[in-house]
PDB file of N, CA and C in Angstrom:
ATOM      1  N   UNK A   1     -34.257 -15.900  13.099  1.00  0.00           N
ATOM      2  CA  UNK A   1     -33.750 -14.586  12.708  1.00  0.00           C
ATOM      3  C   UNK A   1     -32.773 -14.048  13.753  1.00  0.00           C
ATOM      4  N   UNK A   2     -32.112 -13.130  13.130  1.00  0.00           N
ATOM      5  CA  UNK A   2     -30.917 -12.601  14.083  1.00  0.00           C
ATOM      6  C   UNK A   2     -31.471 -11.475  14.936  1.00  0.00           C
ATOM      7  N   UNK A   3     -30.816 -10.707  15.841  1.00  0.00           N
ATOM      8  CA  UNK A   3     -31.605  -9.754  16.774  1.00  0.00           C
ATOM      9  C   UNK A   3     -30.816  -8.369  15.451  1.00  0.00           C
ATOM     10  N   UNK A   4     -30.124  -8.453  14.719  1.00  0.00           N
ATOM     11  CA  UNK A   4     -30.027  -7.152  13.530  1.00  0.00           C
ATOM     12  C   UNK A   4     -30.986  -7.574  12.938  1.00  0.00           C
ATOM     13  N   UNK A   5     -31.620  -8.491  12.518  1.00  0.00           N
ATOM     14  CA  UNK A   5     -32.708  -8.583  11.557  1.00  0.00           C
ATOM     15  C   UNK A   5     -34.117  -8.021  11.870  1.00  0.00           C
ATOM     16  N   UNK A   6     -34.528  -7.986  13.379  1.00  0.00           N
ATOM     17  CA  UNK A   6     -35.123  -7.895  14.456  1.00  0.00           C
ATOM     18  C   UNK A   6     -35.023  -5.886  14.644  1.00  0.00           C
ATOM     19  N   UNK A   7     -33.977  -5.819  14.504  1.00  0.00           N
ATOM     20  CA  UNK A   7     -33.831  -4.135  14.675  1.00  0.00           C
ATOM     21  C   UNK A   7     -33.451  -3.756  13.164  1.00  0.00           C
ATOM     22  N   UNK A   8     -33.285  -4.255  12.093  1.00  0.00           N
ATOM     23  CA  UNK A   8     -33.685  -3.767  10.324  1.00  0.00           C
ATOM     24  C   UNK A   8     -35.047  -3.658  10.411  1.00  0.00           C
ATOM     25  N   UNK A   9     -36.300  -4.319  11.200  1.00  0.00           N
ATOM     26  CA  UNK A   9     -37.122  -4.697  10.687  1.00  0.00           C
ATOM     27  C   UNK A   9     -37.909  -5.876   9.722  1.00  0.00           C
ATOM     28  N   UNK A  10     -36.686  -6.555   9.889  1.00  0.00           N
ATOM     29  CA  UNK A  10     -36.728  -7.950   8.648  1.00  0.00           C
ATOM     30  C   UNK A  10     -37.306  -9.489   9.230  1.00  0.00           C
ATOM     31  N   UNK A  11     -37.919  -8.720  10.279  1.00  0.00           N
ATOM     32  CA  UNK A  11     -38.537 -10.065  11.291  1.00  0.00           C
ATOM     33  C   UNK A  11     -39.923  -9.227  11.652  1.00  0.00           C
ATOM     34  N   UNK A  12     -41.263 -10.544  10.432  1.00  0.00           N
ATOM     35  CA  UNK A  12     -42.158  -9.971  10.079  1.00  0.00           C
ATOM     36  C   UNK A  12     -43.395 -10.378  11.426  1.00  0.00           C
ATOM     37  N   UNK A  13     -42.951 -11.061  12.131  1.00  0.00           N
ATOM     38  CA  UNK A  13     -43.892 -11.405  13.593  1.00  0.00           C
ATOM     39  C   UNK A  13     -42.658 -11.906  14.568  1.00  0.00           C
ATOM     40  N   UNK A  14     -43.590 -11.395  15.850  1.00  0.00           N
ATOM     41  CA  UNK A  14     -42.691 -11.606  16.891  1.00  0.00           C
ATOM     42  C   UNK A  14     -44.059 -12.492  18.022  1.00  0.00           C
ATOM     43  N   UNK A  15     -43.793 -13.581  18.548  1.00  0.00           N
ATOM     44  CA  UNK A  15     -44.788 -14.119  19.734  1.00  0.00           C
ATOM     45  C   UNK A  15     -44.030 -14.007  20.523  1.00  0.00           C
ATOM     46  N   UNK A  16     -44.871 -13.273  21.656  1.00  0.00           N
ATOM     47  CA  UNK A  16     -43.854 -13.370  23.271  1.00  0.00           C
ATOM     48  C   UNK A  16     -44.973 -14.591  24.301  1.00  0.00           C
ATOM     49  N   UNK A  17     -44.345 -14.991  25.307  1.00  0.00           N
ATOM     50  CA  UNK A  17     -44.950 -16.062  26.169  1.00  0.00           C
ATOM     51  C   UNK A  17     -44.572 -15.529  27.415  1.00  0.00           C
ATOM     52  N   UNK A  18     -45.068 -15.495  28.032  1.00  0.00           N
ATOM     53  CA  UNK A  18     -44.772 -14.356  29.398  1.00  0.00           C
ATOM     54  C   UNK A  18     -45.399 -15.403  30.212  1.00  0.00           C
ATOM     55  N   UNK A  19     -44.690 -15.518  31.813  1.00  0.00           N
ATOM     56  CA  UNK A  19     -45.315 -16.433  32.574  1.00  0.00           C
ATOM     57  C   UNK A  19     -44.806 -16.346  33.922  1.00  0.00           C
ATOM     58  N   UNK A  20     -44.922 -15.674  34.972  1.00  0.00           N
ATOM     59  CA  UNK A  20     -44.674 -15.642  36.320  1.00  0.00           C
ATOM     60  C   UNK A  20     -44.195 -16.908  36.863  1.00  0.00           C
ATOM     61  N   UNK A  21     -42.938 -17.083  37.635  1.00  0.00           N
ATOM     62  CA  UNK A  21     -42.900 -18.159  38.351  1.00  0.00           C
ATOM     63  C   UNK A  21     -41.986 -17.832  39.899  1.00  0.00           C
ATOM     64  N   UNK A  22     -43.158 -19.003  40.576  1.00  0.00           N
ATOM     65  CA  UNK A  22     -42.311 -18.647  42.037  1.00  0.00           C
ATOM     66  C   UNK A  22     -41.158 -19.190  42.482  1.00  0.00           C
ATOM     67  N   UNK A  23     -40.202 -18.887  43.036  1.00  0.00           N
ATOM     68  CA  UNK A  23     -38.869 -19.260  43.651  1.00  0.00           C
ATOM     69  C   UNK A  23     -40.018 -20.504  44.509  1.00  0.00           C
ATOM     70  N   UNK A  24     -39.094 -21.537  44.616  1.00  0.00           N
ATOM     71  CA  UNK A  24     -39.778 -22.674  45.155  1.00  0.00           C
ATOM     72  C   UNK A  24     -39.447 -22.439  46.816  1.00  0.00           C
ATOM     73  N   UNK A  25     -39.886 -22.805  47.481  1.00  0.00           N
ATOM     74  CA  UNK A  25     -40.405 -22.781  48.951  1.00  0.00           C
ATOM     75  C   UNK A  25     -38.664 -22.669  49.522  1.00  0.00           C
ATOM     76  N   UNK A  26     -38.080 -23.992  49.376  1.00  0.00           N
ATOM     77  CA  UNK A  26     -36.993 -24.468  50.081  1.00  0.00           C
ATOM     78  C   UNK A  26     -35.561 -23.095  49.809  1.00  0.00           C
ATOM     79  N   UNK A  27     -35.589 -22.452  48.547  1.00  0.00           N
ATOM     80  CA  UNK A  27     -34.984 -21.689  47.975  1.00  0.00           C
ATOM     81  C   UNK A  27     -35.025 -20.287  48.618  1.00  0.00           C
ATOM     82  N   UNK A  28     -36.149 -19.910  49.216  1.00  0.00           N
ATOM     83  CA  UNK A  28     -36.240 -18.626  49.768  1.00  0.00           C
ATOM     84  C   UNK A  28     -35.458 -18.216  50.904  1.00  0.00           C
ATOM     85  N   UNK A  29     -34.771 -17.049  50.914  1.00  0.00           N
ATOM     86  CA  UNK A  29     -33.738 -16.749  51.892  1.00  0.00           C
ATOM     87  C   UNK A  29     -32.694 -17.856  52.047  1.00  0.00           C
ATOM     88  N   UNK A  30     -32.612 -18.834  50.855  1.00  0.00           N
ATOM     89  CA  UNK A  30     -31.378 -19.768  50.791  1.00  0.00           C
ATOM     90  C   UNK A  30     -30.262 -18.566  50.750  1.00  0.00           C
ATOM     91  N   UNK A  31     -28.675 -19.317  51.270  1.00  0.00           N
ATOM     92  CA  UNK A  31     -27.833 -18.581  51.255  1.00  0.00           C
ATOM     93  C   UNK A  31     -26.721 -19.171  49.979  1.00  0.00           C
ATOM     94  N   UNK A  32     -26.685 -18.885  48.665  1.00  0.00           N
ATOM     95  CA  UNK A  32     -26.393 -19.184  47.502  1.00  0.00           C
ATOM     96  C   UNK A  32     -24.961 -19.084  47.742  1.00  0.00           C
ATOM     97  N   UNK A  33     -24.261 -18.626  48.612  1.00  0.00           N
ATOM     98  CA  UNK A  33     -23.260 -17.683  48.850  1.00  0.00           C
ATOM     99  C   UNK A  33     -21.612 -19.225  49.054  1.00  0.00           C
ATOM    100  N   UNK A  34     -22.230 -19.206  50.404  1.00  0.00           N
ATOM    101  CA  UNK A  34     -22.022 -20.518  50.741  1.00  0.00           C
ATOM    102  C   UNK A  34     -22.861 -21.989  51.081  1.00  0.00           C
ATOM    103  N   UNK A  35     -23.859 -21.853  50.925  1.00  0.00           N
ATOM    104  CA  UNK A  35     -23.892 -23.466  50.397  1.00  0.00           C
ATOM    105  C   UNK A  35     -24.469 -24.143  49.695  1.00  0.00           C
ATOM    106  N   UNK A  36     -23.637 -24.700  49.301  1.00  0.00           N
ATOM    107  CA  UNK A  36     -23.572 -25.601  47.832  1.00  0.00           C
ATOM    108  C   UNK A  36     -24.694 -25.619  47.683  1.00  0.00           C
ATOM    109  N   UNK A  37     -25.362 -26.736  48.201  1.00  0.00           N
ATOM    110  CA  UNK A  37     -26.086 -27.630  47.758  1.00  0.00           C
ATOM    111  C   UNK A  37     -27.528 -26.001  47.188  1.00  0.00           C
ATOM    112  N   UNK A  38     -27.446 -25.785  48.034  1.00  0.00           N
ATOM    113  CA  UNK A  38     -28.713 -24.211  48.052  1.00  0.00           C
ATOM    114  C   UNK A  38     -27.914 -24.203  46.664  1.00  0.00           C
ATOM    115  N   UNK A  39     -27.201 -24.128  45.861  1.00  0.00           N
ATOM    116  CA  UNK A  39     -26.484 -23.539  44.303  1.00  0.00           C
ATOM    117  C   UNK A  39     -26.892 -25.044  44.157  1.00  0.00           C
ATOM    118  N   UNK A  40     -26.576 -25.653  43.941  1.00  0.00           N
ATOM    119  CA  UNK A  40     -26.877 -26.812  43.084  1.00  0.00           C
ATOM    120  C   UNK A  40     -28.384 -27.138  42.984  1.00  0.00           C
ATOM    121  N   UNK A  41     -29.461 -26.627  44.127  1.00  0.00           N
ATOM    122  CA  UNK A  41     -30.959 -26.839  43.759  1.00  0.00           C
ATOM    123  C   UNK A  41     -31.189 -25.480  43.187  1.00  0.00           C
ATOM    124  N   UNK A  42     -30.591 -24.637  43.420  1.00  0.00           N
ATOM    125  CA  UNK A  42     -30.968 -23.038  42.368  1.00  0.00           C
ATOM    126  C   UNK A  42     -30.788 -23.374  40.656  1.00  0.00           C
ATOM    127  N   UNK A  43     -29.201 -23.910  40.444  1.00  0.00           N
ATOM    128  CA  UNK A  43     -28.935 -24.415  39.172  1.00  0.00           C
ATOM    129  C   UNK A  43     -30.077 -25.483  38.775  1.00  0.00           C
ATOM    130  N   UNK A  44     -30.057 -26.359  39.181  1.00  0.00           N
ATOM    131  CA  UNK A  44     -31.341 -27.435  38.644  1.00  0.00           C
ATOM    132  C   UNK A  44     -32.509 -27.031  38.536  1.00  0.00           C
ATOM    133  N   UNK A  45     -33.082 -26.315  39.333  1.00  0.00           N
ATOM    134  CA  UNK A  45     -34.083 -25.431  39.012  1.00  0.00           C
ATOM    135  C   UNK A  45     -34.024 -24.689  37.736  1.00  0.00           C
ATOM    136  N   UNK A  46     -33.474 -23.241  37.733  1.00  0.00           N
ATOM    137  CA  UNK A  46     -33.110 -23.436  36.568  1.00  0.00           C
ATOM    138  C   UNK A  46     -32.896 -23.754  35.430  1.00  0.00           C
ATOM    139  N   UNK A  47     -31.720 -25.001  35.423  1.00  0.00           N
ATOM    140  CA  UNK A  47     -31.913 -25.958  34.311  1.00  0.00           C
ATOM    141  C   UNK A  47     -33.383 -26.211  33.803  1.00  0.00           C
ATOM    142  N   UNK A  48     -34.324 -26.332  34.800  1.00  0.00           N
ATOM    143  CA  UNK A  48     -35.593 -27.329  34.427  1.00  0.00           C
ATOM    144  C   UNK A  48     -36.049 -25.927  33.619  1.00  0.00           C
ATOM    145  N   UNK A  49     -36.009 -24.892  34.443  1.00  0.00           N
ATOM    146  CA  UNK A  49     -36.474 -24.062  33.345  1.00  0.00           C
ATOM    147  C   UNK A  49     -35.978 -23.496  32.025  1.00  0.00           C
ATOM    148  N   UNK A  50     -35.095 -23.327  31.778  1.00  0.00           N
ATOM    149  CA  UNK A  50     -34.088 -23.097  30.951  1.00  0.00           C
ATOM    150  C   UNK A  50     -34.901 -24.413  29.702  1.00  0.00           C
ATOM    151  N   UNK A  51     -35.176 -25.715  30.091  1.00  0.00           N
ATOM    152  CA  UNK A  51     -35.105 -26.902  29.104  1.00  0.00           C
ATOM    153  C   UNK A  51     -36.729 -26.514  28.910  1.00  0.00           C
ATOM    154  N   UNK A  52     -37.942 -26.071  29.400  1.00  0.00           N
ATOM    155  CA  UNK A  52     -38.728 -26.253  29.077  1.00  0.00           C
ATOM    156  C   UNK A  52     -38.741 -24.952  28.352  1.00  0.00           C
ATOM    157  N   UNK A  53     -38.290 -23.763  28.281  1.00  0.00           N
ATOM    158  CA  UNK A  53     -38.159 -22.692  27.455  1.00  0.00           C
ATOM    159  C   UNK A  53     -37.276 -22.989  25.919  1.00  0.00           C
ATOM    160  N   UNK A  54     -36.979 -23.850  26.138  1.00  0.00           N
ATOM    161  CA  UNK A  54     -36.151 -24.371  24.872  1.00  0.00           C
ATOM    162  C   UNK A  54     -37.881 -25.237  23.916  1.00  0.00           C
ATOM    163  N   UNK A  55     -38.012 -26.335  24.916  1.00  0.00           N
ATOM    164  CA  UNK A  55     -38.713 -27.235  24.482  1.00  0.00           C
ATOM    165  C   UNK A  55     -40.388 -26.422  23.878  1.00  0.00           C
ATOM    166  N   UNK A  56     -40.709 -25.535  24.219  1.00  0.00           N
ATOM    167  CA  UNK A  56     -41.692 -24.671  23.705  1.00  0.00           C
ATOM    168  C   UNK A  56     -41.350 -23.732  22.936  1.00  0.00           C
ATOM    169  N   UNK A  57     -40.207 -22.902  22.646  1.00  0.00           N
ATOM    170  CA  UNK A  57     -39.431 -22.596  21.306  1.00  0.00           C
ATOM    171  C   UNK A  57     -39.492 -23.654  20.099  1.00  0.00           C
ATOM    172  N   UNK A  58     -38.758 -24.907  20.472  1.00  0.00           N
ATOM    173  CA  UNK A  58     -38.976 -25.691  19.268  1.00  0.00           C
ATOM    174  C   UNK A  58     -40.491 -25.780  18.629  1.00  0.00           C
ATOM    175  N   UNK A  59     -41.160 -25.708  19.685  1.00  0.00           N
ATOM    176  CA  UNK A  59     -42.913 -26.375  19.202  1.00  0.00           C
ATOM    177  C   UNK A  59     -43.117 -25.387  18.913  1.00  0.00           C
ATOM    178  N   UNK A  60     -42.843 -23.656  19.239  1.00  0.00           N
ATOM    179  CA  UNK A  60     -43.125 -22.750  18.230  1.00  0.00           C
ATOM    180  C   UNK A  60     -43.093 -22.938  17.419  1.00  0.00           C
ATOM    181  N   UNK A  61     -41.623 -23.224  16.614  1.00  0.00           N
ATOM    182  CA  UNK A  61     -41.007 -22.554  15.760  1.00  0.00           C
ATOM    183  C   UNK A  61     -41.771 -24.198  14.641  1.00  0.00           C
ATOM    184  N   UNK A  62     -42.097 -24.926  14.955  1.00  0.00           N
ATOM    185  CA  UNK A  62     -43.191 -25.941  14.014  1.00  0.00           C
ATOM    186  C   UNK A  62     -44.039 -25.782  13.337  1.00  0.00           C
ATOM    187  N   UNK A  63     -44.677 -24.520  14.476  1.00  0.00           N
ATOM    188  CA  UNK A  63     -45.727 -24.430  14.230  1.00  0.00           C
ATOM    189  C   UNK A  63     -46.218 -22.963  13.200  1.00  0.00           C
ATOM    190  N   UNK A  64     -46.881 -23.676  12.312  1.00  0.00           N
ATOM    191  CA  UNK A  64     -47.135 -22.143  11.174  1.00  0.00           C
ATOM    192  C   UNK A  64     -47.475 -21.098  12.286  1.00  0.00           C
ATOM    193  N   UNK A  65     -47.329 -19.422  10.886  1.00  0.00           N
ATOM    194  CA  UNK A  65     -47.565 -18.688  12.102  1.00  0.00           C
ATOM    195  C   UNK A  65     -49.401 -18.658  11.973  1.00  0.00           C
ATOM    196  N   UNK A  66     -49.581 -18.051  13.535  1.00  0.00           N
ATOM    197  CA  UNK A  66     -51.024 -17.726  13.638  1.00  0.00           C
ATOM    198  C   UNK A  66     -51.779 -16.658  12.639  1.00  0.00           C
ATOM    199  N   UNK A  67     -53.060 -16.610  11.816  1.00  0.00           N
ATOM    200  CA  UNK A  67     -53.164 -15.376  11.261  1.00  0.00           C
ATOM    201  C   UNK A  67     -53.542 -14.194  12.414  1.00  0.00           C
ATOM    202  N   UNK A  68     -53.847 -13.089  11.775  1.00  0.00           N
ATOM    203  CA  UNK A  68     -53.754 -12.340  12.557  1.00  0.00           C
ATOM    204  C   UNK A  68     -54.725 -12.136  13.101  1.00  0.00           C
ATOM    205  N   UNK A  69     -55.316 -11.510  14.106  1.00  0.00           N
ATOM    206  CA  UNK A  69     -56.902 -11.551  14.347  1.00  0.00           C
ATOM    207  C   UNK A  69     -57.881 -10.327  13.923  1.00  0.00           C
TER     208      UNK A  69
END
């Protein structure tokens, strides 16, 4: 569904997945600014998350919805 469909009201359940995660050790007080590589393990990081937020969307969206409780 679209995010107007979402604010019509025309999107009849919504699941949210909420999940804390820590900046990894090596990353903290990295200087993103200038150097690289500190941006290139921020981006890959990232990435990894970015792909597993995808990859649990799909297996949502498989999956019938839950009834209600």
């Amino acid at each position: 569904p679209t995010f107007w469909k979402l604010l019509c009201g025309e999107v009849p359940e919504i699941r949210v997945r909420a999940r804390a995660r820590e900046l990894p050790p090596e990353l903290l007080g990295a200087d993103f600014r200038d150097d690289r590589q500190a941006r290139t393990d921020l981006q890959q990081w990232l990435g990894a998350l970015w792909a597993e937020k995808d990859s649990l969307l799909d297996e949502l969206n498989r999956r019938p919805p839950e009834p209600n409780a």
